[in-house]
Protein backbone atom coordinates (compact mmCIF):
# COMPACT_ATOMS: atom_id res chain seq x y z
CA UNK A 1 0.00 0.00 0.00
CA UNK A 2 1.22 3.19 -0.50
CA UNK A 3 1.79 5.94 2.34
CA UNK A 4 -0.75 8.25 3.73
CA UNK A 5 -0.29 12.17 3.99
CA UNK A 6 0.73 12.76 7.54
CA UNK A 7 -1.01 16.20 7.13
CA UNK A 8 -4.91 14.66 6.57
CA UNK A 9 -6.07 10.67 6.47
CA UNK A 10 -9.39 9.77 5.16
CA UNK A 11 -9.84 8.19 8.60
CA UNK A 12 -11.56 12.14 9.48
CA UNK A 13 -13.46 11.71 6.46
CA UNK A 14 -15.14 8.94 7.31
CA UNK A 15 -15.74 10.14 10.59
CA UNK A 16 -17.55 13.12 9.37
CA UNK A 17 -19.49 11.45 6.86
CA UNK A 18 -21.07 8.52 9.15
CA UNK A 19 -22.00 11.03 12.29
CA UNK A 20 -24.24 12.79 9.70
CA UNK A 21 -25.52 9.59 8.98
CA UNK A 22 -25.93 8.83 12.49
CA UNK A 23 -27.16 11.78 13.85
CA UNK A 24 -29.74 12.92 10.76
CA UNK A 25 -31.28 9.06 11.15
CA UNK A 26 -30.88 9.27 14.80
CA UNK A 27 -32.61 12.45 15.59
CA UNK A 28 -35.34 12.76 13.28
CA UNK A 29 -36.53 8.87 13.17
CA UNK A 30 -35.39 7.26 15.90
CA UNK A 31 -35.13 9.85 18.67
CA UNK A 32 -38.35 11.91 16.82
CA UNK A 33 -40.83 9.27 16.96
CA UNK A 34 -42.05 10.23 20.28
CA UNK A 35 -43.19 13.73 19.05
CA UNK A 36 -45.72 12.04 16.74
CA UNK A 37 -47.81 9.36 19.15
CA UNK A 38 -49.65 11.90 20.89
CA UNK A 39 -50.91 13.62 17.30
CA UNK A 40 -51.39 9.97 15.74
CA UNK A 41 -53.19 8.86 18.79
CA UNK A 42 -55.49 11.53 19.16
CA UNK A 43 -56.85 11.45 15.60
CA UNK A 44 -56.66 7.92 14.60
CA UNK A 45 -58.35 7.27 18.52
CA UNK A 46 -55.87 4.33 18.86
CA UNK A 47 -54.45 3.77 23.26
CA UNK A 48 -51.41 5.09 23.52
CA UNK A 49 -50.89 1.32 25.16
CA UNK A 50 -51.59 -0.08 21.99
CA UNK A 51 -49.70 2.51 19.62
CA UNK A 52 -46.54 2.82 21.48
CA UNK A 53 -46.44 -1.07 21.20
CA UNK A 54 -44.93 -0.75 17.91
CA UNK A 55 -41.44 0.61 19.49
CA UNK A 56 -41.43 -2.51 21.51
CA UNK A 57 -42.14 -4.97 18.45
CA UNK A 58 -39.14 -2.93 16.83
CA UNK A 59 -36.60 -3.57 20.61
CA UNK A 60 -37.54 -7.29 20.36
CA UNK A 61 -36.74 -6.91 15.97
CA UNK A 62 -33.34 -5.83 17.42
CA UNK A 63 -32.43 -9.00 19.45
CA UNK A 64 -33.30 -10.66 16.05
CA UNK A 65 -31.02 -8.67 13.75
CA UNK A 66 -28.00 -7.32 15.73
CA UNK A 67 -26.39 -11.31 16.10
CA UNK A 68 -26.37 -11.47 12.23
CA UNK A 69 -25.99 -8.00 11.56
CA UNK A 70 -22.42 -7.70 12.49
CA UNK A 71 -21.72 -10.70 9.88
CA UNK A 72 -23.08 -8.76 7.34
CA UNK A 73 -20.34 -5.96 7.69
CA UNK A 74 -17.75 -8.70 7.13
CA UNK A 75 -18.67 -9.84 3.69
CA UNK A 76 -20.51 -6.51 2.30
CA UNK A 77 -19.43 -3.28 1.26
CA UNK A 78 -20.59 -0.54 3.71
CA UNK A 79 -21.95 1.57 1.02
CA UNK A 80 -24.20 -1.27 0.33
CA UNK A 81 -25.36 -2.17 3.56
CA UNK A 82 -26.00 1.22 4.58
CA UNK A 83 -27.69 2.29 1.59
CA UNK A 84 -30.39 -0.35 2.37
CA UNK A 85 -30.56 0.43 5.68
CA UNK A 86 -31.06 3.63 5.46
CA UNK A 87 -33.75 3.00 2.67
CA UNK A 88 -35.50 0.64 5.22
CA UNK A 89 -36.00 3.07 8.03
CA UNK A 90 -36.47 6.08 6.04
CA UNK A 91 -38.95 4.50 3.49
CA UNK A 92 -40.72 2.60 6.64
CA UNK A 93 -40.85 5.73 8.63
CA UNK A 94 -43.01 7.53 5.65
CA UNK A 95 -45.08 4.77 5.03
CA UNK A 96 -46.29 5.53 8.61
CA UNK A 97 -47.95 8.62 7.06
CA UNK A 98 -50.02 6.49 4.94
CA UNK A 99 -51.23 4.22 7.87
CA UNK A 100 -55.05 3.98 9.35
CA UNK A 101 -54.81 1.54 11.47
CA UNK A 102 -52.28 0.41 14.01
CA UNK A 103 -51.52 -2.39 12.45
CA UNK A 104 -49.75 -0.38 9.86
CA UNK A 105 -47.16 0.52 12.56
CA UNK A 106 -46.93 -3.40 13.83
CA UNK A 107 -46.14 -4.26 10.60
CA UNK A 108 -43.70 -1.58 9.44
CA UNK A 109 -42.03 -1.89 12.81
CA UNK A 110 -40.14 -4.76 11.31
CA UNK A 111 -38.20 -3.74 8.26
CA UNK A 112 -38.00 -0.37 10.18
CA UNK A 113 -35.77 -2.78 12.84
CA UNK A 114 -33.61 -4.25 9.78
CA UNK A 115 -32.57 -0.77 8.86
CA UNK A 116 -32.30 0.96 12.72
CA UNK A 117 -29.63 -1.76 13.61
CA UNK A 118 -26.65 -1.21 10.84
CA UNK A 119 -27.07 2.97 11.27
CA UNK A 120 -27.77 3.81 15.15
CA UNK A 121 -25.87 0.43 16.49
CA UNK A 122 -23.11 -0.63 14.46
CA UNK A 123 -22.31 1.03 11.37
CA UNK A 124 -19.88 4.12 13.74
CA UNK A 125 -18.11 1.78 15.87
CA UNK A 126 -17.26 -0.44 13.67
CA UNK A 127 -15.70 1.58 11.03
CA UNK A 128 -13.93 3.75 13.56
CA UNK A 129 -12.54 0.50 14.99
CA UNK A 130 -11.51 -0.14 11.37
CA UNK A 131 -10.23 3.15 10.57
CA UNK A 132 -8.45 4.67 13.48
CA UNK A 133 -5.57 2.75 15.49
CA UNK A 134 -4.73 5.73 17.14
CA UNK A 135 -7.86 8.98 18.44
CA UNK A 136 -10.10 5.87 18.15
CA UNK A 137 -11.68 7.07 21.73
CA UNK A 138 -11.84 10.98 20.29
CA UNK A 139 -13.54 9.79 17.17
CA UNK A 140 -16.19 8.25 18.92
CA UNK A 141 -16.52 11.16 21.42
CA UNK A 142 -16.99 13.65 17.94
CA UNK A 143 -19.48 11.09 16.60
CA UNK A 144 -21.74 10.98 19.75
CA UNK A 145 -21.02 14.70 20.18
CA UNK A 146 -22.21 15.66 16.53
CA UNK A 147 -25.33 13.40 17.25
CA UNK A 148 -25.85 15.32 19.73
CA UNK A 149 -26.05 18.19 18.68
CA UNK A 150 -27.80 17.27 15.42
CA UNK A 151 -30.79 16.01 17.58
CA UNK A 152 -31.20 19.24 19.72
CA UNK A 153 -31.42 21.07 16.23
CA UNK A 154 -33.85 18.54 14.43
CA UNK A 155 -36.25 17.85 17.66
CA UNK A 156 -37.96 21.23 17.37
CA UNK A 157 -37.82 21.26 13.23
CA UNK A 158 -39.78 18.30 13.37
CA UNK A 159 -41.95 19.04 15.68
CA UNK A 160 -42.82 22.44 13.88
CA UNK A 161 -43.59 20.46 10.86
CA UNK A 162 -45.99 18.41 12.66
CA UNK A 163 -47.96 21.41 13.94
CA UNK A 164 -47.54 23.09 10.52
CA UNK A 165 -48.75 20.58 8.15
CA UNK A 166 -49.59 17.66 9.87
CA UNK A 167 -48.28 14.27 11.32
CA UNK A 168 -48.63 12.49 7.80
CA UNK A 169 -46.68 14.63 5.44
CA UNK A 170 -43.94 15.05 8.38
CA UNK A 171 -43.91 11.11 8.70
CA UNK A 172 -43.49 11.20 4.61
CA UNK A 173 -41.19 14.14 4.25
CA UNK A 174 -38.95 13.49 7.33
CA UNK A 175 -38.57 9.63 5.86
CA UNK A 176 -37.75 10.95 2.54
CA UNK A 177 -35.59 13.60 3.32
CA UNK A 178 -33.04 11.64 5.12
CA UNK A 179 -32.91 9.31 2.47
CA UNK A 180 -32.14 12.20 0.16
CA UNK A 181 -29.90 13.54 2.17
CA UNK A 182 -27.65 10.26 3.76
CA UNK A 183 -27.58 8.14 0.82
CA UNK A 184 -25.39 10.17 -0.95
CA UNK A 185 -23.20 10.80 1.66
CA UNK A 186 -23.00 6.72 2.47
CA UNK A 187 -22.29 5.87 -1.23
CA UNK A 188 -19.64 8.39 -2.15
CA UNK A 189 -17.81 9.28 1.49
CA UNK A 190 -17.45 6.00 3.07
CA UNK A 191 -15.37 3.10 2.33
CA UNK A 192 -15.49 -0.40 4.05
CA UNK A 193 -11.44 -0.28 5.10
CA UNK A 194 -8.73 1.54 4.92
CA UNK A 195 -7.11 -1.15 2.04
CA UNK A 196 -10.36 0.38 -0.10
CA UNK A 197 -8.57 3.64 -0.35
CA UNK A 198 -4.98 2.07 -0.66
CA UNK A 199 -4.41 3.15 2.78
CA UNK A 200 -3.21 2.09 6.69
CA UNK A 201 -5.63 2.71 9.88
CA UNK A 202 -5.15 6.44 11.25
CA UNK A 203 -1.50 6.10 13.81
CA UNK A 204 -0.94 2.02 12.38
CA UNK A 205 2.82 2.50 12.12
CA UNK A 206 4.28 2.08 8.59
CA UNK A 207 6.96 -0.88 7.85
CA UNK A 208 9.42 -0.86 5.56
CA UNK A 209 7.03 1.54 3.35
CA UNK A 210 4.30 -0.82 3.61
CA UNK A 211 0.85 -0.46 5.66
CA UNK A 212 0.73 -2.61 8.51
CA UNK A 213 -2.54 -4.75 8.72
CA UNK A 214 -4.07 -4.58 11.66
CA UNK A 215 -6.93 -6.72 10.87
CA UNK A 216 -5.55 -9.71 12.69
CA UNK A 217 -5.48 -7.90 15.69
CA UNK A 218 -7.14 -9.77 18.39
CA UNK A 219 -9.39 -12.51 19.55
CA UNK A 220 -11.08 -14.62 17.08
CA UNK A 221 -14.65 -14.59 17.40
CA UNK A 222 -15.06 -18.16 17.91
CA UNK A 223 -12.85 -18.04 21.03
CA UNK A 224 -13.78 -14.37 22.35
CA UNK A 225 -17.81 -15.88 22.87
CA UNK A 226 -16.75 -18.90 24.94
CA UNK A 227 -14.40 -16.23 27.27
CA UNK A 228 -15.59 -14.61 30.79
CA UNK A 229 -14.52 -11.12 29.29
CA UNK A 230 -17.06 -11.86 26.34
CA UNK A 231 -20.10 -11.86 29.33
CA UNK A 232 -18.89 -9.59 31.34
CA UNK A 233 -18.99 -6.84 27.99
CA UNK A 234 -22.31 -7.93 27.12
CA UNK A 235 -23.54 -7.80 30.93
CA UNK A 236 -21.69 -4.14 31.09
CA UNK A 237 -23.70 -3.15 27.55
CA UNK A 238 -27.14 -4.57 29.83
CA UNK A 239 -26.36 -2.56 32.82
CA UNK A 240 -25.32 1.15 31.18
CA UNK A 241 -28.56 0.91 29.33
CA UNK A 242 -30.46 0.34 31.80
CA UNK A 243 -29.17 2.89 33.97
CA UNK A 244 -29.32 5.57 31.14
CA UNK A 245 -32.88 4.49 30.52
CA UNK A 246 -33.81 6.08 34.26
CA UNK A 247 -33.79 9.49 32.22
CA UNK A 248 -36.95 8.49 30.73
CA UNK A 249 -38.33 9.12 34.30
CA UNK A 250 -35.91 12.28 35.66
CA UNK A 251 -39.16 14.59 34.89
CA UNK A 252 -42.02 12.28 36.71
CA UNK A 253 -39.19 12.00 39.82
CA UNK A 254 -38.91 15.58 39.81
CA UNK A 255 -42.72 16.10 39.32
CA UNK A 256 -43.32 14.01 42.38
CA UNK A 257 -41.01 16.47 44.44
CA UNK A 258 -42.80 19.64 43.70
CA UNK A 259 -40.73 20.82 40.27
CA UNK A 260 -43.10 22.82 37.96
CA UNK A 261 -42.48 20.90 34.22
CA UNK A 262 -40.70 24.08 33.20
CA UNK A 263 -37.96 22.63 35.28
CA UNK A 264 -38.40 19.50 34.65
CA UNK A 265 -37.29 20.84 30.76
CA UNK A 266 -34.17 22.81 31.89
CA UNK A 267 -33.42 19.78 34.16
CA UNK A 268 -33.50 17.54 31.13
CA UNK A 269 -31.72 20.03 29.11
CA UNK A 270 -28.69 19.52 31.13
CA UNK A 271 -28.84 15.81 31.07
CA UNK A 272 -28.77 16.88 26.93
CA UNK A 273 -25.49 19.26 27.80
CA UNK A 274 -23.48 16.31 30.04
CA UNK A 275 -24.16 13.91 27.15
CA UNK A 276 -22.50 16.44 24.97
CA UNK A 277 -19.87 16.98 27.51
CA UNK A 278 -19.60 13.17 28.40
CA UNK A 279 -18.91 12.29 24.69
CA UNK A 280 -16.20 14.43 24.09
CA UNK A 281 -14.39 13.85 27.83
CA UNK A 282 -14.55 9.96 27.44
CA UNK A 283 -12.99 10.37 23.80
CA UNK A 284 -10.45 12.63 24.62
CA UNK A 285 -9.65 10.26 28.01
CA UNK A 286 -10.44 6.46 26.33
CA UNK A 287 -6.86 7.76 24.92
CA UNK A 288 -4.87 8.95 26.90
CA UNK A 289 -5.91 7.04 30.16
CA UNK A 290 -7.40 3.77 28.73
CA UNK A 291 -11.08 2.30 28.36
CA UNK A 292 -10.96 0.91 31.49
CA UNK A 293 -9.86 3.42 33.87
CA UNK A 294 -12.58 5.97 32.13
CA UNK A 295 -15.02 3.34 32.29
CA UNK A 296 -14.49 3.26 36.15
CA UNK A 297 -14.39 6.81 36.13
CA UNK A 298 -17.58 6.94 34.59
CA UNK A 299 -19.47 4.90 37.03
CA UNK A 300 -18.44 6.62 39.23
CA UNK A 301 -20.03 9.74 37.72
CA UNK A 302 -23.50 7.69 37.52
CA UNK A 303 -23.04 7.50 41.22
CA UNK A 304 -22.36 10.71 42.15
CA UNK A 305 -25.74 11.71 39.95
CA UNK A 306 -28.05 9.36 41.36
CA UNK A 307 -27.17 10.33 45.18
CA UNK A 308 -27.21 14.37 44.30
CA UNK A 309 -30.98 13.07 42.89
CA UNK A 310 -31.79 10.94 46.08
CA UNK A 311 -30.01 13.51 48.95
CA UNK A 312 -30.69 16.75 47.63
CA UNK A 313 -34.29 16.29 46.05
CA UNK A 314 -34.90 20.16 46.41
CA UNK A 315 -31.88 21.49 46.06
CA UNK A 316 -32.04 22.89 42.24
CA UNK A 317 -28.49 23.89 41.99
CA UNK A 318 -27.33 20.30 42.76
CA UNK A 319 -30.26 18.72 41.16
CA UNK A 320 -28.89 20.87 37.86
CA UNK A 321 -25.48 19.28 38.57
CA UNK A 322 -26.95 15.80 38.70
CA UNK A 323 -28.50 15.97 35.53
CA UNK A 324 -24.67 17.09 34.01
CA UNK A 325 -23.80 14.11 35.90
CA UNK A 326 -26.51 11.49 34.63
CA UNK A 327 -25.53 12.97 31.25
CA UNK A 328 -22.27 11.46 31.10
CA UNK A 329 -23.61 7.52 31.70
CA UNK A 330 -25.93 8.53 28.66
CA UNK A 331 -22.99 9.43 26.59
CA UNK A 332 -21.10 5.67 27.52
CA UNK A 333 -23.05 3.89 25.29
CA UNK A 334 -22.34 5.78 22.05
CA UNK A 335 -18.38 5.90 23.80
CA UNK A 336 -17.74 3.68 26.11
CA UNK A 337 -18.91 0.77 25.26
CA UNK A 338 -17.37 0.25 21.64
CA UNK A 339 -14.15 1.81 23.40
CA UNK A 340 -14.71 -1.34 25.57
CA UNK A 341 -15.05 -3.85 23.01
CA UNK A 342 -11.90 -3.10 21.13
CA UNK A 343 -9.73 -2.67 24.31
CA UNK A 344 -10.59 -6.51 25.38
CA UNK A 345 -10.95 -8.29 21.99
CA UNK A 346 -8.67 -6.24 19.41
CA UNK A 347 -10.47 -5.26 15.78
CA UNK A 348 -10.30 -8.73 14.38
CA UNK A 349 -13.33 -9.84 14.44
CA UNK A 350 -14.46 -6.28 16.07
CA UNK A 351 -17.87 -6.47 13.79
CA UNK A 352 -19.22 -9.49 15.09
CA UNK A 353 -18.22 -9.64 18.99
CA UNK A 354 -19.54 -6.10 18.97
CA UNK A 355 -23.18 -7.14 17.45
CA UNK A 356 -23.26 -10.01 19.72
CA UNK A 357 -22.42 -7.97 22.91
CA UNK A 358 -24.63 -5.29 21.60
CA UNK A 359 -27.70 -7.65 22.56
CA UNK A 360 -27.50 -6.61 25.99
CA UNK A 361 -28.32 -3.15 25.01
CA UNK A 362 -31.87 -4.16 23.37
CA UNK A 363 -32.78 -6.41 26.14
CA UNK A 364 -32.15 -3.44 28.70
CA UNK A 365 -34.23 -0.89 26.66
CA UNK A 366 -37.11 -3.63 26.07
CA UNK A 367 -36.60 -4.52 30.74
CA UNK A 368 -35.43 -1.19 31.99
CA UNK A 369 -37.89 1.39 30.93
CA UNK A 370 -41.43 -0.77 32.38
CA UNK A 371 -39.20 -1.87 35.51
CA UNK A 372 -38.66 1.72 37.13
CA UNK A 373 -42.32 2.72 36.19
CA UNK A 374 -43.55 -0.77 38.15
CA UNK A 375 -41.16 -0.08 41.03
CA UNK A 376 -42.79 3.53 41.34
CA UNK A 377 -46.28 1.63 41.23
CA UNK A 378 -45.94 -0.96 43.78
CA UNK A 379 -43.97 1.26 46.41
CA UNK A 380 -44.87 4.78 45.82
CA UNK A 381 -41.42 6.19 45.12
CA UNK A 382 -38.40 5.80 43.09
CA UNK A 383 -36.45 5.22 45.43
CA UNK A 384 -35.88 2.05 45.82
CA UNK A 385 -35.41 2.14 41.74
CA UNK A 386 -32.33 4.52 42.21
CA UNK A 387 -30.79 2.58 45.00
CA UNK A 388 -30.83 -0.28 42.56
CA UNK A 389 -28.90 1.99 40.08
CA UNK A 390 -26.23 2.40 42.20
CA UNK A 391 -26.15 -1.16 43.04
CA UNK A 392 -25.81 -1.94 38.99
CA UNK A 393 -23.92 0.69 38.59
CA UNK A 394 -20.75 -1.08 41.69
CA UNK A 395 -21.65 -3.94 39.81
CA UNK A 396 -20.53 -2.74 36.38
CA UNK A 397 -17.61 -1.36 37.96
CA UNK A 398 -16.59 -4.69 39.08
CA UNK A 399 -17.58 -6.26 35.54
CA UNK A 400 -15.20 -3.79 33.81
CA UNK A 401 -12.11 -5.51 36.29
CA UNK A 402 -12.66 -8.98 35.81
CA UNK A 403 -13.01 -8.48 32.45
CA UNK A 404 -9.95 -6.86 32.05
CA UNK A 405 -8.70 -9.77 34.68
CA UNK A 406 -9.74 -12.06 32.14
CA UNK A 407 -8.13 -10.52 29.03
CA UNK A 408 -4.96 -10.62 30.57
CA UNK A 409 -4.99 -14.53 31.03
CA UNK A 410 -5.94 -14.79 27.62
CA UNK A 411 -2.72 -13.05 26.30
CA UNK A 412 -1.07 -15.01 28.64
CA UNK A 413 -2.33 -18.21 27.41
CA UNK A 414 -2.03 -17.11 23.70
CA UNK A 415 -5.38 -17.09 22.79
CA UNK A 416 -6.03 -13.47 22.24
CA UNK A 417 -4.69 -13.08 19.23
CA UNK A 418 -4.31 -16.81 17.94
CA UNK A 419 -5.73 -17.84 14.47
CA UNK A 420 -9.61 -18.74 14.30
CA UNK A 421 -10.59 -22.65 14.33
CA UNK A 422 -10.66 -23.92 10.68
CA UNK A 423 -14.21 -25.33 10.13
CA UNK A 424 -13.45 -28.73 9.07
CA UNK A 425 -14.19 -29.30 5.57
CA UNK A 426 -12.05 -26.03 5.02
CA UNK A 427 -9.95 -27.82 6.91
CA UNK A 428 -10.28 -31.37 4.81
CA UNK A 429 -9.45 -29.41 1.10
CA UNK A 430 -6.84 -27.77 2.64
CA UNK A 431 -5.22 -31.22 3.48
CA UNK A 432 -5.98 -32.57 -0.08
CA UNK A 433 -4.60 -29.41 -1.65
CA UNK A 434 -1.53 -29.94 0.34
């Protein structure tokens, strides 16, 4: 391969080009769904119960698609997979405009799913694993940071358009807008790997004038599921999402203490600004301090939050602070997490370990959510619910040390980085070639 300008690498280029993917798909589909179940409910004169189902067929579509997903990334072009993708969700998302009956959104809920998955759940981490040796931990805090701040500009655009000329052409023009707009930007910015544009990963070093392939790089996926590291991840994944799912309730918790909803909005606001915040501080420290010890340090973070919420209940200031606080757990999935997954298990078989652990994030969003509003229904309070976070969140501290614990007997043994089992007819012409 031939050597990279030390000036620019494409690496930034593909960074830019899939957070606008992320955060155009993310904010106006996934993240602006909610603004349209109150309108659709209200004229259709379909239960909120029955409507908001839909979002739960499409959680349970997710524990369907992201174990195969991440297989898919391995044998297709990226400009492929994400130009169905985003197809899917953008062309289901404005065929809920033409819908009369909530069946409609059952239904569409599912290829909706297959195109979700690949653009808000793998499609950034994995390319940044692929592209950047070295800033991997930055990149990821500028893609969850551009998000971001992509959602807090398209929340109150969409919701404008809703009031302005109704829930139906916003479903249909917010569908086929971001297909306009990301399919371009999927098909001529991004490239699968680095060897696509004749180049090495962002810091891989160079030897004797020759890219260095970092591909190899870690734990076979065959080994890295059988491994205590491999549940531990996937538990950790479980745990962050549920606690970042207690947001959802931040406004009914601060309802039930006396806050007028105007505050409930600024409180949520800063939740909004820590996430910001978070993404960029765990990028900028993934690298220079390691996953781990930021991973700790974000726990710890979580923590702090959740006691300023339980201790100081009408204290705004510090209530203000804990939201900043909360914030930052918020921002570990988009960071932390993938940060994580290449620190214990290398970028060899990044795509597919990733997917897999990634499970644990549906099931928490499908568990979490229900569990903290039945918790406030059978005792009266969330407390208990946020002493529970605090208990998850020791426990994930723990999970991040054995699992680190673990790695290092694996490099010990060998196995971290040693070649993937030969399936045995492979295996069998291999030995007749011979």
């Amino acid at each position: 391969m031939s050597s990279q300008k030390k000036s620019f690498h494409y690496a930034w280029i593909i960074l830019i080009g899939i957070s606008l993917i992320l955060g155009l798909a993310k904010g106006a589909i996934t993240n602006g769904s909610s603004l349209f179940l109150t309108p659709v409910s209200t004229e259709l004169g379909i239960g909120m119960g029955n409507l908001t189902l839909y979002l739960s067929i499409g959680a349970i579509m997710t524990l369907v698609v992201l174990p195969f997903a991440g297989k898919l990334f391995e044998k297709y072009d990226v400009r492929l997979l994400l130009t169905i993708a985003i197809i899917l969700q953008g062309g289901s998302f404005a065929a809920f405009g033409l819908m009369n009956s909530v069946w409609g959104w059952y239904i569409i809920a599912v290829p909706m799913a297959f195109g979700t998955v690949p653009i808000t759940l793998l499609a950034g981490p994995i390319l940044i694993a692929r592209w950047f040796k070295t800033r991997g931990g930055l990149a990821l805090g500028i893609m969850g940071a551009v998000a971001g701040l992509l959602n807090v500009f398209i929340q109150p655009v969409v919701g404008n358009m809703i009031e302005w000329i109704g829930w139906r052409s916003t479903y249909i023009s917010v569908g086929l807008g971001i297909i306009v707009l990301t399919v371009p930007v999927a098909l001529f910015f991004l490239r699968s790997r680095p060897q696509d544009k004749n180049l090495q990963p962002l810091g891989a070093e160079q030897q004797d004038g020759q890219a260095a392939d970092d591909s190899i790089v870690g734990m076979a996926f065959d080994y890295a599921k059988k491994t205590k590291a491999f549940l531990l991840l996937a538990s950790f994944f479980f745990i962050i999402t549920a606690v970042a799912s207690f947001a959802v309730h931040i406004p009914t918790y601060l309802a039930k203490n006396g806050y007028e909803v105007t505050f409930a909005g600024t409180a949520m606001s800063m939740v909004a600004v820590g996430s910001l915040l978070g993404a960029l501080t765990f990028g900028i420290l993934i690298d220079r301090i390691g996953a781990k010890t930021t991973a700790l340090g974000a726990m710890v973070m979580g923590i702090i939050a959740i006691l300023l919420f339980m201790l100081f209940p009408t204290t705004t200031p510090l209530i203000l602070v804990g939201g900043v606080f909360f914030g930052f757990i918020s921002a570990s999935i988009t960071t932390l997490a993938p940060a994580l997954t290449t620190a214990l298990f290398g970028t060899r078989d990044y795509s597919r370990i990733y997917s897999s652990v990634s499970v644990g994030l549906a099931v928490a969003s499908i568990v979490a959510l229900p569990g903290y509003g039945y918790v406030l229904d059978f005792t009266g309070s969330y407390t208990p619910a946020m002493i529970a976070v605090i208990v998850l969140l020791v426990m994930n501290m723990l999970f991040v040390v054995l699992a680190f614990r673990d790695k290092d007997v694996l490099v010990k043994q060998g196995t971290w980085d040693r070649p993937a089992p030969v399936e045995p007819l492979k295996e069998t012409i291999q030995t007749e070639l011979n």
